[in-house]
PDB file of N, CA and C in Angstrom:
ATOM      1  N   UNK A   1      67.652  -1.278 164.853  1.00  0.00           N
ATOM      2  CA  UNK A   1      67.377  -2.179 165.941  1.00  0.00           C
ATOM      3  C   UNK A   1      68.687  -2.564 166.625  1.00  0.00           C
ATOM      4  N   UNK A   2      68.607  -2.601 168.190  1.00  0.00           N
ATOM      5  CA  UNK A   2      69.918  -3.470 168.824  1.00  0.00           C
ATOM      6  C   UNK A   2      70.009  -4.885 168.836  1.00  0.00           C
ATOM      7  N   UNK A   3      71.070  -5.446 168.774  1.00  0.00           N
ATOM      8  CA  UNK A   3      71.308  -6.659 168.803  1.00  0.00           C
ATOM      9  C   UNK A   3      70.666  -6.971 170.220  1.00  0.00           C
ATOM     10  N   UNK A   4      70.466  -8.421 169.824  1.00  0.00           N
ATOM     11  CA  UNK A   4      70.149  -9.126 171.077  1.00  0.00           C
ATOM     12  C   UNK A   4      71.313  -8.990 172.026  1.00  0.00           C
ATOM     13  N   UNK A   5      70.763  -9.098 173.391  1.00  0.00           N
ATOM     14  CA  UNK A   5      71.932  -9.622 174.317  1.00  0.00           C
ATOM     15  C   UNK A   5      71.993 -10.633 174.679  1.00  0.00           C
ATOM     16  N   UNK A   6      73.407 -11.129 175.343  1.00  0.00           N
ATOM     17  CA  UNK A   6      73.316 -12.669 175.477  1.00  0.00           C
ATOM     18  C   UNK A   6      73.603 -12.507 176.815  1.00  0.00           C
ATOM     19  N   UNK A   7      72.948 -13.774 177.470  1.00  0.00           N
ATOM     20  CA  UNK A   7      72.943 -13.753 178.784  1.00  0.00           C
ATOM     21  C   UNK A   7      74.395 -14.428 179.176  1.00  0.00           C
ATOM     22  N   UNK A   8      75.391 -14.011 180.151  1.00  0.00           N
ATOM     23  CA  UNK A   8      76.157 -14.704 180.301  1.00  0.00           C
ATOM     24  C   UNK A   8      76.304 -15.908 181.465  1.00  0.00           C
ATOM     25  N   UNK A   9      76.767 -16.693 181.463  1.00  0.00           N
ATOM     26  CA  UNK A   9      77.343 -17.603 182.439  1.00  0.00           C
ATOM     27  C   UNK A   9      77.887 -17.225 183.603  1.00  0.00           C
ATOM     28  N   UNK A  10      77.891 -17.585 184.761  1.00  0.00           N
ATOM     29  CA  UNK A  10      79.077 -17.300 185.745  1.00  0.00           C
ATOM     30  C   UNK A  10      80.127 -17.513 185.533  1.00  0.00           C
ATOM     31  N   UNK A  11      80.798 -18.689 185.113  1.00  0.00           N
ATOM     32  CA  UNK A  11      81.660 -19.328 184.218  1.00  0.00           C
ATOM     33  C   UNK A  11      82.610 -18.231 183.813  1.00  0.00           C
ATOM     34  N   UNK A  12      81.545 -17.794 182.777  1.00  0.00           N
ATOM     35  CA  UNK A  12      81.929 -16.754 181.416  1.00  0.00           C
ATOM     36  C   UNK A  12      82.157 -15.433 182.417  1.00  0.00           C
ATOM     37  N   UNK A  13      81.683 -15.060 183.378  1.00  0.00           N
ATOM     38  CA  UNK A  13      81.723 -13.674 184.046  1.00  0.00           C
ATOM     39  C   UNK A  13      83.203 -13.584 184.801  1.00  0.00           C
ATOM     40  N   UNK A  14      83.570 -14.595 185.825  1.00  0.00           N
ATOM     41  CA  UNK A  14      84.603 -15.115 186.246  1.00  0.00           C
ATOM     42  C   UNK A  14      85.467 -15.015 185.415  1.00  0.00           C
ATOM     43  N   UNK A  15      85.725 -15.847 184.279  1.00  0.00           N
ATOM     44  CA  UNK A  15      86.960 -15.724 183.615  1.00  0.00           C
ATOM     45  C   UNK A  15      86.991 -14.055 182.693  1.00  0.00           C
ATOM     46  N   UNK A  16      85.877 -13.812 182.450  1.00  0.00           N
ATOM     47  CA  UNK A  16      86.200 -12.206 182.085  1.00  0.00           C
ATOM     48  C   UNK A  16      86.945 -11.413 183.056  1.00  0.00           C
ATOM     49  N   UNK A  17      86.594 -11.337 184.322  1.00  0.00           N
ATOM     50  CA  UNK A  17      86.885 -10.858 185.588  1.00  0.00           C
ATOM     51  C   UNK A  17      88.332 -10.727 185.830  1.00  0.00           C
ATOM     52  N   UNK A  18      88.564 -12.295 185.972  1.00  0.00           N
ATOM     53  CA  UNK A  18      90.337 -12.586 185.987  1.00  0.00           C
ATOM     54  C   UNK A  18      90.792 -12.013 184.982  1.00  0.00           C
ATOM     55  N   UNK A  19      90.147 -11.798 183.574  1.00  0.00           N
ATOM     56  CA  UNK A  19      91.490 -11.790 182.439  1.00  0.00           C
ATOM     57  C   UNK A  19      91.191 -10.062 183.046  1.00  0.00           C
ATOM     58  N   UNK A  20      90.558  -9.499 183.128  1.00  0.00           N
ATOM     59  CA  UNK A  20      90.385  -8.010 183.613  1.00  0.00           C
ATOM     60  C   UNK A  20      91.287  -7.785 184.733  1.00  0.00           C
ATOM     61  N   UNK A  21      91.446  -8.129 185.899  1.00  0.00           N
ATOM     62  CA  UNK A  21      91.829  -7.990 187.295  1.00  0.00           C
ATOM     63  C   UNK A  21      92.355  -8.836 187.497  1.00  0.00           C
ATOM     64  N   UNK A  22      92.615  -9.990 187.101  1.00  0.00           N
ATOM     65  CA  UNK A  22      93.352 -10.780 187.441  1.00  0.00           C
ATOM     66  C   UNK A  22      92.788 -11.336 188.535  1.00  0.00           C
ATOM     67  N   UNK A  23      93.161 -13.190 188.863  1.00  0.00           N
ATOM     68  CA  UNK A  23      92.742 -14.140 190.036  1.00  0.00           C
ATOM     69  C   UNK A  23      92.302 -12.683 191.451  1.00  0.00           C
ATOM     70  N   UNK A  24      91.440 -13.563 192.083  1.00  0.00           N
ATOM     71  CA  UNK A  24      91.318 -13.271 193.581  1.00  0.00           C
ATOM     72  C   UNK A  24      92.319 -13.964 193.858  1.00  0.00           C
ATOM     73  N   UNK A  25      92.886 -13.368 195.006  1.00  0.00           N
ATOM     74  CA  UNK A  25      94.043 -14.192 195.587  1.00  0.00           C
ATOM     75  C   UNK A  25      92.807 -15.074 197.042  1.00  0.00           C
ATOM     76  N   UNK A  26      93.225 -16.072 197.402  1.00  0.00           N
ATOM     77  CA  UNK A  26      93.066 -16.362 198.272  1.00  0.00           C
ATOM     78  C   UNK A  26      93.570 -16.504 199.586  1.00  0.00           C
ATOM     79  N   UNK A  27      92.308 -16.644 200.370  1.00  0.00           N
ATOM     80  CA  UNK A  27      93.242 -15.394 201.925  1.00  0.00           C
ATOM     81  C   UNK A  27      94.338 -16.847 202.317  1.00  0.00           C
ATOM     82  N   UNK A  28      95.097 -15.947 203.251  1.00  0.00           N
ATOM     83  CA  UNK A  28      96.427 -16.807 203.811  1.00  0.00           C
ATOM     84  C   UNK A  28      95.300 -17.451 205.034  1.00  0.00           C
ATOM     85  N   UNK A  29      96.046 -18.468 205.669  1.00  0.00           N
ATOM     86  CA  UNK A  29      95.280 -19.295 206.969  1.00  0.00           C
ATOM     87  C   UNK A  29      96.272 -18.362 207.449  1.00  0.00           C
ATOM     88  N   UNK A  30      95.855 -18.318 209.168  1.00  0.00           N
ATOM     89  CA  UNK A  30      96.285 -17.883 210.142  1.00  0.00           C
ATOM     90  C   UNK A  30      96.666 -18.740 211.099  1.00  0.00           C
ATOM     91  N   UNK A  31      97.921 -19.037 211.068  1.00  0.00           N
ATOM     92  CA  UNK A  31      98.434 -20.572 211.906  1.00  0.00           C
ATOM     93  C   UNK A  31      99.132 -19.998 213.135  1.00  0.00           C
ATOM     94  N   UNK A  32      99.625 -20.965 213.897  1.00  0.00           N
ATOM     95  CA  UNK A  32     100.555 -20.988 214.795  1.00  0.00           C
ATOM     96  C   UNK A  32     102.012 -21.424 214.580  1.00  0.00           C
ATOM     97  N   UNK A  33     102.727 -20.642 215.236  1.00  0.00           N
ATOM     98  CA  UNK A  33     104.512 -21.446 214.920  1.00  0.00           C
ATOM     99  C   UNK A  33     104.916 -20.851 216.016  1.00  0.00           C
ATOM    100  N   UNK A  34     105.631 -22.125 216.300  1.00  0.00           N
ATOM    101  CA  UNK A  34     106.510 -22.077 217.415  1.00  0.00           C
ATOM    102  C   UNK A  34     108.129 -22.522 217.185  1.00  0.00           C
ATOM    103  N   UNK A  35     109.229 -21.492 217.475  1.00  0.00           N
ATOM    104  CA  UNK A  35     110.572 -22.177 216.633  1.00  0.00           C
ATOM    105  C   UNK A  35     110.345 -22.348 215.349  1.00  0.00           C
ATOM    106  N   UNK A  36     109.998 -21.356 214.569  1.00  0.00           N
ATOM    107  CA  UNK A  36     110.256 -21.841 213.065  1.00  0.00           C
ATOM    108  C   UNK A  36     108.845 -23.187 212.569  1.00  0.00           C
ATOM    109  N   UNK A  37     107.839 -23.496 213.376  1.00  0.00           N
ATOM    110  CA  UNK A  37     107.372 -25.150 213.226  1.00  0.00           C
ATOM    111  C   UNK A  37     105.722 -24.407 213.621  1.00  0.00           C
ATOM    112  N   UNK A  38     105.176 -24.995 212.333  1.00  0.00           N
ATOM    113  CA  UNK A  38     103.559 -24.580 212.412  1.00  0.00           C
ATOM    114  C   UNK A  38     103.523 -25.806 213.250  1.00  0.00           C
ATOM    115  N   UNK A  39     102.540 -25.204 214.069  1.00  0.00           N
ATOM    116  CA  UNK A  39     102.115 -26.059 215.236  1.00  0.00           C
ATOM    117  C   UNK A  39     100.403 -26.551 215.320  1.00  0.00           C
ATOM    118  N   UNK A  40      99.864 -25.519 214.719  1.00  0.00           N
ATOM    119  CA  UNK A  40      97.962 -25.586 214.896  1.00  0.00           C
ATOM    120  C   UNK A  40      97.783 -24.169 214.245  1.00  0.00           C
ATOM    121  N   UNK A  41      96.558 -24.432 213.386  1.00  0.00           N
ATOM    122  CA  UNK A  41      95.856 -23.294 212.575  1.00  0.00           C
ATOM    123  C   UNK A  41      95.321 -22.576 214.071  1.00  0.00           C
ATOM    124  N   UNK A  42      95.491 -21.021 213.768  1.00  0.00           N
ATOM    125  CA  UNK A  42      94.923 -20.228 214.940  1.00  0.00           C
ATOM    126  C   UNK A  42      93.439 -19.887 214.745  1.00  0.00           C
ATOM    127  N   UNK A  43      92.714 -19.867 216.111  1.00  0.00           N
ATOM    128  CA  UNK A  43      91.619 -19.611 216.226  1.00  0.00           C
ATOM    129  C   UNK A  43      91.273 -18.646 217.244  1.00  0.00           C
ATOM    130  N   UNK A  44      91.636 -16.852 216.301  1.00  0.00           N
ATOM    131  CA  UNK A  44      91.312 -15.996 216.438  1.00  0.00           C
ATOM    132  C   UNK A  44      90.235 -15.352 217.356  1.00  0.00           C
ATOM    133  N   UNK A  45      90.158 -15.073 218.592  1.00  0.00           N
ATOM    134  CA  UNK A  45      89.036 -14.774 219.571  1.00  0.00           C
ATOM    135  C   UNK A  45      88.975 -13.159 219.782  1.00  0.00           C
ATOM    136  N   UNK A  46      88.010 -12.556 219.859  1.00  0.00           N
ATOM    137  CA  UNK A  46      87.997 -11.249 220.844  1.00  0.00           C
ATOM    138  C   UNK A  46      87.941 -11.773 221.924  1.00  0.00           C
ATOM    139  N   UNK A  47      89.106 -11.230 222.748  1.00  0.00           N
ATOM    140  CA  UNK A  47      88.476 -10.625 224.234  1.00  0.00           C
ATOM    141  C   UNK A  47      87.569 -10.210 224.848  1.00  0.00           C
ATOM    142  N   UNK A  48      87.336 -11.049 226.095  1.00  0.00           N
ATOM    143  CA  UNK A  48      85.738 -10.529 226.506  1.00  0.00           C
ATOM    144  C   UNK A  48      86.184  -9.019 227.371  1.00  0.00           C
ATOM    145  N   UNK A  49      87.740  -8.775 227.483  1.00  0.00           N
ATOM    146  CA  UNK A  49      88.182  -7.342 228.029  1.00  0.00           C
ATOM    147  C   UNK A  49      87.935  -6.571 226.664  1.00  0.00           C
ATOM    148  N   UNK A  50      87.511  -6.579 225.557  1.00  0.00           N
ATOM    149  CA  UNK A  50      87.600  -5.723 224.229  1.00  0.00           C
ATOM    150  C   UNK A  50      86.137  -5.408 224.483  1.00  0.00           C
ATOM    151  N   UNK A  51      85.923  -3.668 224.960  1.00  0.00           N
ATOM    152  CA  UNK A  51      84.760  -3.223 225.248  1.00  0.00           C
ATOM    153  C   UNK A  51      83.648  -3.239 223.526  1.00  0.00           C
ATOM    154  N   UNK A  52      84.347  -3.660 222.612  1.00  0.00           N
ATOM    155  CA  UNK A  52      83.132  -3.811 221.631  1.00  0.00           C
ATOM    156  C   UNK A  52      82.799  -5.432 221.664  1.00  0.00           C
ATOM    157  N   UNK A  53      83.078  -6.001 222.981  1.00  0.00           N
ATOM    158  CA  UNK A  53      82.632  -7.590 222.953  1.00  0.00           C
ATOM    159  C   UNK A  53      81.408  -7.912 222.973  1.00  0.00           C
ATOM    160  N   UNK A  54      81.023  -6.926 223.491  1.00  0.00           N
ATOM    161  CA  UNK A  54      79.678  -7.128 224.265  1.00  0.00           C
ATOM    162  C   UNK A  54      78.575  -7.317 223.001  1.00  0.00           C
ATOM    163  N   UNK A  55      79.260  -6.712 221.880  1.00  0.00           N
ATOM    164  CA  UNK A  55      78.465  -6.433 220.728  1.00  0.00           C
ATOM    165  C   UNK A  55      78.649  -7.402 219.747  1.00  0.00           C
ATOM    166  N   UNK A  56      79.393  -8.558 220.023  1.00  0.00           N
ATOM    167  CA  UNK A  56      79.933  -9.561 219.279  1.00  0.00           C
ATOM    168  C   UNK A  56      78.067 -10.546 218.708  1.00  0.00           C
ATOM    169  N   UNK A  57      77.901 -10.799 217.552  1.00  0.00           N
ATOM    170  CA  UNK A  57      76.954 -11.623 217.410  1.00  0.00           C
ATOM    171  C   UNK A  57      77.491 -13.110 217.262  1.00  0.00           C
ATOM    172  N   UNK A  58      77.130 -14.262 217.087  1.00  0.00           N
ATOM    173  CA  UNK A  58      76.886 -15.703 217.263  1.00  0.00           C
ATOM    174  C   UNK A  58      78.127 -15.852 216.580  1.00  0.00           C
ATOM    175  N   UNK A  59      78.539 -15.288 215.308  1.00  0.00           N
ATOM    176  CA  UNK A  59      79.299 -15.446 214.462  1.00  0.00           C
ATOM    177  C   UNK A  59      80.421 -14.987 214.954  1.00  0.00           C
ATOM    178  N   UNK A  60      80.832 -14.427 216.150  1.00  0.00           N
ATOM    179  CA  UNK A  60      81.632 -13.709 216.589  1.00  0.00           C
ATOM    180  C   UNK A  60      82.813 -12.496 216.123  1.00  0.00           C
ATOM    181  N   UNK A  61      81.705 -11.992 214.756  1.00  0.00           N
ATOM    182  CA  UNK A  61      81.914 -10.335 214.329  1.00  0.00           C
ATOM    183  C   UNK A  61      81.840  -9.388 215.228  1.00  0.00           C
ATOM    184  N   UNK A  62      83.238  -8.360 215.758  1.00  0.00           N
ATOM    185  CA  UNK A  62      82.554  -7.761 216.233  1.00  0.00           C
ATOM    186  C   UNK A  62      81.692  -6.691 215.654  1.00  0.00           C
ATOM    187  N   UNK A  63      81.090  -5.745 216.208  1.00  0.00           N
ATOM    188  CA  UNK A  63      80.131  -4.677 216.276  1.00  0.00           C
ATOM    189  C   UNK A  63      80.866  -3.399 216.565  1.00  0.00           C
ATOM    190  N   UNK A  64      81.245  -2.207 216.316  1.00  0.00           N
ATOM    191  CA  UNK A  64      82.112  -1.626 216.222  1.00  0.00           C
ATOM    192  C   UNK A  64      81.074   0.008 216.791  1.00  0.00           C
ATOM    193  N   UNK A  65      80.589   0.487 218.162  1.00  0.00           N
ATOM    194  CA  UNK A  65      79.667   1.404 218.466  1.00  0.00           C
ATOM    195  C   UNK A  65      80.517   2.635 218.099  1.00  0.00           C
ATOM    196  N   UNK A  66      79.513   2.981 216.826  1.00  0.00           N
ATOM    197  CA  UNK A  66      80.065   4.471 216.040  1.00  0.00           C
ATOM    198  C   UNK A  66      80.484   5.536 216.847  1.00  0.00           C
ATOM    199  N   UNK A  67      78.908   5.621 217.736  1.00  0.00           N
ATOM    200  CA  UNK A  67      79.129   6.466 218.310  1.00  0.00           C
ATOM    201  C   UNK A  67      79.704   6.691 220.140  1.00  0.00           C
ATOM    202  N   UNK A  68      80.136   5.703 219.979  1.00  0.00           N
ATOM    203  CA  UNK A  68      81.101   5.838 221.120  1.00  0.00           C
ATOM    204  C   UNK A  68      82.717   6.008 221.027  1.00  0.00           C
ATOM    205  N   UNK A  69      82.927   5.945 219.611  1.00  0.00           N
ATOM    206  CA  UNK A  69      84.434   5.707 218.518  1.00  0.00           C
ATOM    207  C   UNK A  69      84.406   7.456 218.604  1.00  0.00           C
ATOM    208  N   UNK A  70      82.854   8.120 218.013  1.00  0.00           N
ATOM    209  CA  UNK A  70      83.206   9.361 218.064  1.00  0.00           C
ATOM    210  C   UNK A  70      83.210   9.993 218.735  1.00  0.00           C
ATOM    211  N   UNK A  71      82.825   9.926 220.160  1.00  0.00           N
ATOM    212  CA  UNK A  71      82.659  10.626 221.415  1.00  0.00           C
ATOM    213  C   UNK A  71      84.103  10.522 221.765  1.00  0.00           C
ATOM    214  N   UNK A  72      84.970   9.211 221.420  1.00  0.00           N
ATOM    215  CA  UNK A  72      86.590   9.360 222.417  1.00  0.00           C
ATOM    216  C   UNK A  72      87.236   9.970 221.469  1.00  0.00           C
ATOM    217  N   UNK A  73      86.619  10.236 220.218  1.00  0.00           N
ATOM    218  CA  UNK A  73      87.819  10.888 218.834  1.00  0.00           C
ATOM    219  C   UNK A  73      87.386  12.659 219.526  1.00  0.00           C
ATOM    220  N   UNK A  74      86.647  13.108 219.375  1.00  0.00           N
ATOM    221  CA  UNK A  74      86.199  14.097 220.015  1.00  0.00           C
ATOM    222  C   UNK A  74      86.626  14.735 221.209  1.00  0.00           C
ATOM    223  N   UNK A  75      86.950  13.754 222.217  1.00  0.00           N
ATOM    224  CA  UNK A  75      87.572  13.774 223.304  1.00  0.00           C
ATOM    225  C   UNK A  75      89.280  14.015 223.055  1.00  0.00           C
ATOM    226  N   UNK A  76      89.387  13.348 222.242  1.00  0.00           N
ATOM    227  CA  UNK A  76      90.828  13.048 221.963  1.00  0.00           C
ATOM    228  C   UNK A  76      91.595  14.550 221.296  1.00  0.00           C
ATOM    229  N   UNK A  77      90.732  15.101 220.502  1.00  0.00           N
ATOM    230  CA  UNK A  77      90.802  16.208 219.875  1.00  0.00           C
ATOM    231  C   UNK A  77      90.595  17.516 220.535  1.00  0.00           C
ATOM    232  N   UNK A  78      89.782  17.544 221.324  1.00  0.00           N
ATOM    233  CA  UNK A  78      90.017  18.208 222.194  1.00  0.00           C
ATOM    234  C   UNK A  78      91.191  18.107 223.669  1.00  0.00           C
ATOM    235  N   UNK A  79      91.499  17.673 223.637  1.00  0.00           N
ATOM    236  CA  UNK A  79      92.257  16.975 224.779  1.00  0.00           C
ATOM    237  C   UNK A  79      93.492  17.687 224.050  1.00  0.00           C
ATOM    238  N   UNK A  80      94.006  17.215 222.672  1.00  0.00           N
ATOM    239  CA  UNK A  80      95.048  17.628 222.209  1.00  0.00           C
ATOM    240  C   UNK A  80      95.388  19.304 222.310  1.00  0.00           C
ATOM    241  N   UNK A  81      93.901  19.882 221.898  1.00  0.00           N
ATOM    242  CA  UNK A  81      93.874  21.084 222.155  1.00  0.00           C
ATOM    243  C   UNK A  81      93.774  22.377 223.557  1.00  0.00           C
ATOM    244  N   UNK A  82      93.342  21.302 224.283  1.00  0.00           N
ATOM    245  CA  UNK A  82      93.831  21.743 225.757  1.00  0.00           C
ATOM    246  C   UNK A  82      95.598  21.873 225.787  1.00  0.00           C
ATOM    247  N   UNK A  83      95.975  20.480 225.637  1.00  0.00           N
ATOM    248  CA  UNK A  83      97.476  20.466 225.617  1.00  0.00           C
ATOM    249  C   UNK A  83      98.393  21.431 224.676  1.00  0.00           C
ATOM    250  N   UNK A  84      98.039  21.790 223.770  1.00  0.00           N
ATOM    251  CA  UNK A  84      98.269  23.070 222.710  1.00  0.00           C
ATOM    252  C   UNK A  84      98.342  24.152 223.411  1.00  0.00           C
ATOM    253  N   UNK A  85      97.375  24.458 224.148  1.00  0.00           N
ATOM    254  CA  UNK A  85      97.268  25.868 225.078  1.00  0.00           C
ATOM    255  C   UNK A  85      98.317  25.700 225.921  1.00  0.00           C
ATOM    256  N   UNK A  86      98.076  24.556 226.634  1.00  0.00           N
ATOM    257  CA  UNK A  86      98.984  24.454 228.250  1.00  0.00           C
ATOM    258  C   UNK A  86     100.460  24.725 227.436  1.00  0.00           C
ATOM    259  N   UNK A  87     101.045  24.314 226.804  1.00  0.00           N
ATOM    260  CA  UNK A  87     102.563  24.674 226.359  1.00  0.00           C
ATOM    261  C   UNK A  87     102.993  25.970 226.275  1.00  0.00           C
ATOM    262  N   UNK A  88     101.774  26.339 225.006  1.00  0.00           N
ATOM    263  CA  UNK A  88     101.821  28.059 224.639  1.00  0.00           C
ATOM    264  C   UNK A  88     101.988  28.754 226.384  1.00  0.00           C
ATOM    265  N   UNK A  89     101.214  28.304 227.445  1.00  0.00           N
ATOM    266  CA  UNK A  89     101.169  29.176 228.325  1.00  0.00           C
ATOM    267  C   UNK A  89     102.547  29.025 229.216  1.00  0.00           C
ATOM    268  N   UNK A  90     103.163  27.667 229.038  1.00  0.00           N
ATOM    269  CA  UNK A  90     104.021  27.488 229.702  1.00  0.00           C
ATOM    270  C   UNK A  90     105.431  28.009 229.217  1.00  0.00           C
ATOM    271  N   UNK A  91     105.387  28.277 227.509  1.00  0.00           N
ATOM    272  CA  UNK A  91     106.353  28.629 226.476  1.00  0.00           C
ATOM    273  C   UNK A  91     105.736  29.351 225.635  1.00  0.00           C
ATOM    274  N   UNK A  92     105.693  30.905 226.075  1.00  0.00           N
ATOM    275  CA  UNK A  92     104.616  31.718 225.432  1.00  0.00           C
ATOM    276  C   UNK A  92     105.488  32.372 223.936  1.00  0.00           C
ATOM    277  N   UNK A  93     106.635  31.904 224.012  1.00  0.00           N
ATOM    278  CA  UNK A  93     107.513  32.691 223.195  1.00  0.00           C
ATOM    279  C   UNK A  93     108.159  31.429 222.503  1.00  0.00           C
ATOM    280  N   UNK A  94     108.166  30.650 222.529  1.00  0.00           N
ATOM    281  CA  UNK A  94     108.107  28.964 221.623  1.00  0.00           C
ATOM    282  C   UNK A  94     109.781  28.890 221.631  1.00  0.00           C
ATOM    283  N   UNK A  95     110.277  29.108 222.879  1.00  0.00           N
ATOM    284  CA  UNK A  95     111.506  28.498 223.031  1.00  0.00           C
ATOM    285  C   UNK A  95     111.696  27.142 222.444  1.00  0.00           C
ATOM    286  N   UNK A  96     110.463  26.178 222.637  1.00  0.00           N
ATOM    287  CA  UNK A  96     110.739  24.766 222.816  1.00  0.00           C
ATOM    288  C   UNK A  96     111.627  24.076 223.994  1.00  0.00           C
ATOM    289  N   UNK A  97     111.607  24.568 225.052  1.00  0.00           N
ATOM    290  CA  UNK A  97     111.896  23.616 226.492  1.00  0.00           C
ATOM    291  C   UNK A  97     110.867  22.758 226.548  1.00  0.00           C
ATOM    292  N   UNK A  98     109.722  23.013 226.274  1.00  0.00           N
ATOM    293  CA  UNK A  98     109.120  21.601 226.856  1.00  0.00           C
ATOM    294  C   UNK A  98     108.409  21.281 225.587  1.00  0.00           C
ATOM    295  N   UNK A  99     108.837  21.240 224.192  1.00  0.00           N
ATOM    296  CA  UNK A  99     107.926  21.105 223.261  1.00  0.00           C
ATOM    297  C   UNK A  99     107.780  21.623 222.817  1.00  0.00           C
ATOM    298  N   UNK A 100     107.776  21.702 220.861  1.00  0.00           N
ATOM    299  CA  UNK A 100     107.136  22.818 220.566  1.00  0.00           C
ATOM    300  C   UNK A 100     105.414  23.055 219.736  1.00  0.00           C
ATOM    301  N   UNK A 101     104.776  24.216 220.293  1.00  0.00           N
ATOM    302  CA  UNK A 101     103.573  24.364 220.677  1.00  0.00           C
ATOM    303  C   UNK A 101     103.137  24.727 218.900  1.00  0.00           C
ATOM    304  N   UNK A 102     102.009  24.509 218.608  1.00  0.00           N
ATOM    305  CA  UNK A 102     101.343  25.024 217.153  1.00  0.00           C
ATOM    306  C   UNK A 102     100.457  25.622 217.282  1.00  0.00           C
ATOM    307  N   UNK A 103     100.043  26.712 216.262  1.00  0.00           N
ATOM    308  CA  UNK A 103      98.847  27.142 216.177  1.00  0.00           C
ATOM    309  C   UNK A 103      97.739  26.747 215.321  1.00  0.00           C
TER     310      UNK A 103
END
């Protein structure tokens, strides 16, 4: 037969935790200083110019549109690879005058 189990505490889970991993640290505040001199705890805003604003809920998390992240990564990657060609064509023999080109 197995032994019983014992139910534990939060208490008891916590301090297992720490002696395992050691404390959570707790987060730093995010202040203001001006000259060396905290002035006022900061209160962090998105921009309503930050095109994932729009997606901000009540809590003012933003919302982060996947797939618009991957359409400009996509873009971006290709873009690079246009620019890859244009060198090769401009430095077909990889002098490096204007850069040098990879395959």
């Amino acid at each position: 037969m197995a032994p019983e189990r014992k139910e534990l505490t939060d208490e008891e889970i916590e301090r297992l935790l720490d002696e395992a991993a050691g404390p959570i640290p707790k987060p730093r505040p995010k202040l203001v200083a001006e000259e060396g001199r905290v002035v006022a705890p900061a209160e962090v805003r998105v921009s309503p110019a930050d095109p994932n604003f729009r997606f901000a809920g009540a809590g003012g998390f933003v919302r982060i549109n996947m797939a618009e992240a991957e359409r400009q990564r996509a873009w971006a990657e290709a873009d690079a690879a246009r620019e890859r060609v244009r060198r090769k064509e401009i430095d077909p023999f990889g002098y490096g005058h204007w850069g040098a080109w990879e395959d």
